[in-house]
N, C-alpha and C. Protein backbone atom coordinates (compact mmCIF):
# COMPACT_ATOMS: atom_id res chain seq x y z
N UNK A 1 -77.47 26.68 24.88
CA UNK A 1 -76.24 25.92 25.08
C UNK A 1 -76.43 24.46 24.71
N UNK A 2 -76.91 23.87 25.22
CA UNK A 2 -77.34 22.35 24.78
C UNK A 2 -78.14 22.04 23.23
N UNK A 3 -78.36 23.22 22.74
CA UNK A 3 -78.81 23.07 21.62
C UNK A 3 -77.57 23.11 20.72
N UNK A 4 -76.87 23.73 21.01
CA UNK A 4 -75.25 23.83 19.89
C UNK A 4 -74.16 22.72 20.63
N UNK A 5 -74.49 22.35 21.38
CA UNK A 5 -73.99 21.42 22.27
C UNK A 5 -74.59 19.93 21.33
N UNK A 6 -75.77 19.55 21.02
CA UNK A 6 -76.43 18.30 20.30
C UNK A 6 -76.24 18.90 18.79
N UNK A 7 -75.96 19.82 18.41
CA UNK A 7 -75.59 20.43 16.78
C UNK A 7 -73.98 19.57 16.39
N UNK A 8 -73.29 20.37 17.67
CA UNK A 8 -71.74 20.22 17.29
C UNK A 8 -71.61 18.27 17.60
N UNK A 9 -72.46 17.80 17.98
CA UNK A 9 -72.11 16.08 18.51
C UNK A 9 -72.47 15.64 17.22
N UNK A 10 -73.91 16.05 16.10
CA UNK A 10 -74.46 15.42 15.55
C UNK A 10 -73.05 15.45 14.49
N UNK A 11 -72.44 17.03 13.85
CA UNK A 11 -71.52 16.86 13.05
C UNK A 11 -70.14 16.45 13.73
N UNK A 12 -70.06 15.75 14.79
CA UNK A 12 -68.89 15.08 15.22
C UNK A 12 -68.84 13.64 14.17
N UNK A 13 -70.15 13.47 14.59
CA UNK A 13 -70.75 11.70 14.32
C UNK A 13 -70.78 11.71 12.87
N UNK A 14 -71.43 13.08 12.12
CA UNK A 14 -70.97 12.93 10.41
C UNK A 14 -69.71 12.74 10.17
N UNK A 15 -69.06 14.10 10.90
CA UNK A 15 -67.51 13.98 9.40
C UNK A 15 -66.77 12.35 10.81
N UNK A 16 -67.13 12.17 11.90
CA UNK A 16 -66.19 11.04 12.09
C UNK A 16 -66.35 9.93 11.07
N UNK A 17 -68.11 9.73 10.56
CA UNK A 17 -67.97 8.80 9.68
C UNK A 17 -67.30 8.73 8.48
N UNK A 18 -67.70 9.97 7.94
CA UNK A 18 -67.01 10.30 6.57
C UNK A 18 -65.63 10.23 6.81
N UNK A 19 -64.69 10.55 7.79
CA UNK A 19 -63.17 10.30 7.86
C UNK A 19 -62.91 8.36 8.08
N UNK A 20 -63.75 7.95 8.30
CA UNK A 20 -63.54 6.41 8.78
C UNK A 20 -63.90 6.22 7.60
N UNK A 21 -65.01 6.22 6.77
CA UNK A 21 -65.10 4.84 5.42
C UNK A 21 -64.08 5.99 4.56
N UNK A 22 -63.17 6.98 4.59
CA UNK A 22 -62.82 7.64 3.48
C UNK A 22 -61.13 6.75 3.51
N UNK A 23 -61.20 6.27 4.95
CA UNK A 23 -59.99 6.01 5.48
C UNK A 23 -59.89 4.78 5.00
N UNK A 24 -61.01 3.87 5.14
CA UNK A 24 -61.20 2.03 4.87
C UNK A 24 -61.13 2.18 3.20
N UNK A 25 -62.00 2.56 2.53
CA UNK A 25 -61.39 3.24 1.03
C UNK A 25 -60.07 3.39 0.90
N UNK A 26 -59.40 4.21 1.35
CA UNK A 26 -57.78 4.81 0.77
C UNK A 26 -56.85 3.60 1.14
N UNK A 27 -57.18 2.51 2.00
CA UNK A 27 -55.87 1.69 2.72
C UNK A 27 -56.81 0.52 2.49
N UNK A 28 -56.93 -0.10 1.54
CA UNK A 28 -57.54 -1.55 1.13
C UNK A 28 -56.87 -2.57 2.61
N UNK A 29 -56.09 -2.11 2.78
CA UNK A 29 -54.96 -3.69 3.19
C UNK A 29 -55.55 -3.32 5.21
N UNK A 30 -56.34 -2.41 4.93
CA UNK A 30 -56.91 -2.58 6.35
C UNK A 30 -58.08 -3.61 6.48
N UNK A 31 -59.14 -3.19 5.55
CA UNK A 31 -60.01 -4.08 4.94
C UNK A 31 -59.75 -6.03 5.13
N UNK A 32 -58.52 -6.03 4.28
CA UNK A 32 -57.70 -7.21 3.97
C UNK A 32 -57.57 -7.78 5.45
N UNK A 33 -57.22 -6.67 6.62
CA UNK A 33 -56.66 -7.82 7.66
C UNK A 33 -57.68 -7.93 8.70
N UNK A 34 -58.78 -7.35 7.84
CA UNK A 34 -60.60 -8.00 8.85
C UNK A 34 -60.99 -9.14 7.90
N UNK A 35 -60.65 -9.32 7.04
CA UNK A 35 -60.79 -10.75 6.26
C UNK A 35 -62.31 -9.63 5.30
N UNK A 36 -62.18 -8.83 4.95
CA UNK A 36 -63.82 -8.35 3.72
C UNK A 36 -62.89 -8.12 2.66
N UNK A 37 -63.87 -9.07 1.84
CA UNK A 37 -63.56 -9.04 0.16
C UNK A 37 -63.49 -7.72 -0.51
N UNK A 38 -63.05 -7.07 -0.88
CA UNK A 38 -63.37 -5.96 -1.58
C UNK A 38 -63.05 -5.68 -2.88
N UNK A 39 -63.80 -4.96 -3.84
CA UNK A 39 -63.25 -5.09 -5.42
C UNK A 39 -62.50 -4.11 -5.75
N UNK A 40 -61.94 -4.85 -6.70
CA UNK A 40 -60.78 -3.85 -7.22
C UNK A 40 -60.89 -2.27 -7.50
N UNK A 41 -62.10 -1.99 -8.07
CA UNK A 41 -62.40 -0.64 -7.73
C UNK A 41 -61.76 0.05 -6.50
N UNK A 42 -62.22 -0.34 -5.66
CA UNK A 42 -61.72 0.04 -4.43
C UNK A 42 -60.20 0.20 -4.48
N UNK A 43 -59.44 -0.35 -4.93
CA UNK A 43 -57.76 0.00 -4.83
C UNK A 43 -57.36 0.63 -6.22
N UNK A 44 -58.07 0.77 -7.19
CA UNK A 44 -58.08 1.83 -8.05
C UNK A 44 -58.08 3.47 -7.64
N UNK A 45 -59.28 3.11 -6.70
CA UNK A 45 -59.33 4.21 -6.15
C UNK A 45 -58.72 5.48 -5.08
N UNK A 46 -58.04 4.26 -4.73
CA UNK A 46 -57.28 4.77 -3.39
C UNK A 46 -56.27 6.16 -3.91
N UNK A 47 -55.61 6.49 -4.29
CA UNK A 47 -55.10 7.55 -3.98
C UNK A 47 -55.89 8.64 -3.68
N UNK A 48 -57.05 8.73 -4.92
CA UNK A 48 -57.88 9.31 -4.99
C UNK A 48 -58.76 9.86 -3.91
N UNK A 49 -58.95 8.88 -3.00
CA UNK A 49 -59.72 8.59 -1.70
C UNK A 49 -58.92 8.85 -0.81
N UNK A 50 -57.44 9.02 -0.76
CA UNK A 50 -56.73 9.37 0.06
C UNK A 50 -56.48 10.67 0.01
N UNK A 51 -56.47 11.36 -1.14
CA UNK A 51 -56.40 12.76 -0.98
C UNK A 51 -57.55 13.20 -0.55
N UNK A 52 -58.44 12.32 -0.48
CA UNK A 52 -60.19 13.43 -0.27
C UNK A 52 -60.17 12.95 1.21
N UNK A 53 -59.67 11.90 1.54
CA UNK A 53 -59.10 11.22 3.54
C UNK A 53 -58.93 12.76 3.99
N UNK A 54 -57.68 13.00 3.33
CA UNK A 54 -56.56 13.97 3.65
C UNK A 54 -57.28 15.21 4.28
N UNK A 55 -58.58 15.66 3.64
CA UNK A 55 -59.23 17.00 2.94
C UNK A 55 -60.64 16.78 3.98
N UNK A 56 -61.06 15.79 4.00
CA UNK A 56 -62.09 15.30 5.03
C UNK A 56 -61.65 15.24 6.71
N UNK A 57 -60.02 14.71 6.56
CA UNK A 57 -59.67 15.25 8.01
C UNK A 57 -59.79 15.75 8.74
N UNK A 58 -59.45 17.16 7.75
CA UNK A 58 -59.55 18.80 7.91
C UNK A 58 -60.33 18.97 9.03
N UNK A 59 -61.46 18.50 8.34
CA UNK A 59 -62.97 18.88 8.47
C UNK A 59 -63.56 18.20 9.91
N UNK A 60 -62.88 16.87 10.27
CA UNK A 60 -63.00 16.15 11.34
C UNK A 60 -62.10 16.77 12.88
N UNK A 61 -61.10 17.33 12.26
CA UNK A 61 -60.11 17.89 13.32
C UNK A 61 -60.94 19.16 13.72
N UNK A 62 -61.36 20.17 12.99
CA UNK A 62 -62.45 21.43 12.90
C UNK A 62 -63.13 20.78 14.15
N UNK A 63 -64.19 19.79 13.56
CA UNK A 63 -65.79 19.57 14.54
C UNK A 63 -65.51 19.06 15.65
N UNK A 64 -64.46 18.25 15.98
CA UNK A 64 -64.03 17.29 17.20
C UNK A 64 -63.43 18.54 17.85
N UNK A 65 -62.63 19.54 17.31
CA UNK A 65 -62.01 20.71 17.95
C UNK A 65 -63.51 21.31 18.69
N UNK A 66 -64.23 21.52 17.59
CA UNK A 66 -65.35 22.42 18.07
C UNK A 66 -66.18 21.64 19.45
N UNK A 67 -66.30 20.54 19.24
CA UNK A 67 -66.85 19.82 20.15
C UNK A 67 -66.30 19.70 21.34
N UNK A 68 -64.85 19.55 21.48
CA UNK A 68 -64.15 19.41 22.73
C UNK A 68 -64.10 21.24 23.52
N UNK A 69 -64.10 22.11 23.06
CA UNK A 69 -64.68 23.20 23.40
C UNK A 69 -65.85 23.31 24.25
N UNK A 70 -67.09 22.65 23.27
CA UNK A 70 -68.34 22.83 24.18
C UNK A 70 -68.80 22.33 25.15
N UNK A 71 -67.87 20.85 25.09
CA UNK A 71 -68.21 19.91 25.93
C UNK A 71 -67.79 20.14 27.96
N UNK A 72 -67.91 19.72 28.57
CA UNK A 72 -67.36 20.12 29.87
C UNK A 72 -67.64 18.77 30.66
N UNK A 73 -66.52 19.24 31.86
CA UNK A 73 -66.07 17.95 32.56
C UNK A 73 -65.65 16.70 31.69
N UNK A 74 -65.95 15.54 32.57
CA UNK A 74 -65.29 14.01 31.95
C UNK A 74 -65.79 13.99 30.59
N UNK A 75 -66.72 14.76 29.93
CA UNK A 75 -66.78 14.15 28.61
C UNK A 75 -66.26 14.42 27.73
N UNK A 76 -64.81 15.36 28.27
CA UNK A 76 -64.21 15.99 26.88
C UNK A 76 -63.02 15.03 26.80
N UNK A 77 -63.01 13.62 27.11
CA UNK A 77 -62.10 12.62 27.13
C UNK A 77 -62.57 12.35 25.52
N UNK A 78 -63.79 12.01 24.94
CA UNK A 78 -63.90 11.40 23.84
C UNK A 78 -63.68 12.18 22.73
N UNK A 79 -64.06 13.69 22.73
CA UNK A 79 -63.44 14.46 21.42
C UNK A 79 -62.29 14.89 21.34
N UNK A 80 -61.30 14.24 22.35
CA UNK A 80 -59.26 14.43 22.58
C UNK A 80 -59.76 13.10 21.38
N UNK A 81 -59.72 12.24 21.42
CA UNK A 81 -59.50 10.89 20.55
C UNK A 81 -59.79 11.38 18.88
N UNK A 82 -61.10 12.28 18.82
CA UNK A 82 -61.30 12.85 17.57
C UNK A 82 -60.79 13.99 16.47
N UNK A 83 -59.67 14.46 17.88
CA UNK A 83 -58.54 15.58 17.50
C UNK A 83 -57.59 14.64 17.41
N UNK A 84 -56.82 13.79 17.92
CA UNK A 84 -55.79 13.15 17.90
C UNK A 84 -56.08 12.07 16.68
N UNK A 85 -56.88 11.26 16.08
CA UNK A 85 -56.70 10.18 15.42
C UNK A 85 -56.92 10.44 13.84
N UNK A 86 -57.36 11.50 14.20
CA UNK A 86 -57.51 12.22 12.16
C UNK A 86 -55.95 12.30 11.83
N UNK A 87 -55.15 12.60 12.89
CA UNK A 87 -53.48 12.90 12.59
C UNK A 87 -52.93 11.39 12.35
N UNK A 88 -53.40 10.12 13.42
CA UNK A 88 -52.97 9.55 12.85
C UNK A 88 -53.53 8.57 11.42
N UNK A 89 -54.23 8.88 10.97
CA UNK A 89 -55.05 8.06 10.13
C UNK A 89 -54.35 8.89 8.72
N UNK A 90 -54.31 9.95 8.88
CA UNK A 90 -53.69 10.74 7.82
C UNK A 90 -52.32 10.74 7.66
N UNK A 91 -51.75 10.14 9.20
CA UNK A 91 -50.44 9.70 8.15
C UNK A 91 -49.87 8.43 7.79
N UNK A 92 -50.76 7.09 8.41
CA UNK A 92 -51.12 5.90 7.72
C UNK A 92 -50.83 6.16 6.27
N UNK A 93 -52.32 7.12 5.72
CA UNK A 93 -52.61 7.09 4.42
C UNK A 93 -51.61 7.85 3.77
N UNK A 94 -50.95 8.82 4.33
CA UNK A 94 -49.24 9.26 3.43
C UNK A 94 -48.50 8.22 3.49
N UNK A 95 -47.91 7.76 4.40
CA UNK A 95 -47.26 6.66 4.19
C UNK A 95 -47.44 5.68 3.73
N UNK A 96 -48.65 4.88 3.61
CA UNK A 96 -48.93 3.90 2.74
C UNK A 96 -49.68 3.94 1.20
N UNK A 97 -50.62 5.23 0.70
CA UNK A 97 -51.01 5.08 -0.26
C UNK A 97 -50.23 6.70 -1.16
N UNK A 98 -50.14 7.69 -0.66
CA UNK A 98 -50.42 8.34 -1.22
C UNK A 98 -48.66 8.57 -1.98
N UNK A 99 -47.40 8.66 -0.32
CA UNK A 99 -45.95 9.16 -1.20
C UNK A 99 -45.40 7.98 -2.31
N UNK A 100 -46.48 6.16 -1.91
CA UNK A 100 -45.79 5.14 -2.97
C UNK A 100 -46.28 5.78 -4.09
N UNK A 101 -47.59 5.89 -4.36
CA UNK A 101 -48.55 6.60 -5.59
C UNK A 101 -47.66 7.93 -6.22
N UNK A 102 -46.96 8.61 -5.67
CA UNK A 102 -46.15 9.96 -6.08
C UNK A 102 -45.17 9.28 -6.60
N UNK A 103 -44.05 8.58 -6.19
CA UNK A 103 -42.72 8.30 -6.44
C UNK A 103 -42.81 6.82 -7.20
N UNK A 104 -43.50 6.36 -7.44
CA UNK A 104 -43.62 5.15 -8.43
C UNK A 104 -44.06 6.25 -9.98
């Protein structure tokens, strides 16, 4: 039990990262209002990075699901935040990068 218990935390802590820099990638203007320079690459990229946000979500809603499962008592307060914020981060990135990128 505690062994799939420290399995399912370690890939909490991957795809949460991979959904956070996929997220700082796709929405430059988050970047922008911590004051970090970033190059234009970076907003080239963004739709691009927003569909793979989108697709990496997935994958974050999965492990935080899986995790809030294994977890018991008070500590299943922190993988509710890892089911809930992939939804909103993903629709940040529809609304700001991905339906302007479609309809322009």
């Amino acid at each position: 039990m505690k062994s799939t218990l420290k399995k399912s935390r370690i890939w909490m802590v991957i795809s949460g990262v991979c959904g956070l820099s996929l997220f700082l990638i796709a929405n430059p203007f988050v970047l922008e209002y911590f004051g970090v320079v970033y190059s234009p690459a970076i907003v080239q990229s963004g739709l691009f990075a927003g569909l793979l946000q989108i697709c990496v979500n997935t994958f974050v809603f999965i492990t935080w699901t899986n995790g809030f499962i294994k977890e018991r008592g008070f500590r299943k307060i922190i993988p509710v935040f890892g089911v809930v914020i992939p939804f909103i981060m993903a629709a940040i990135t529809l609304c700001r990068v991905i339906v302007p990128a479609v309809f322009n």
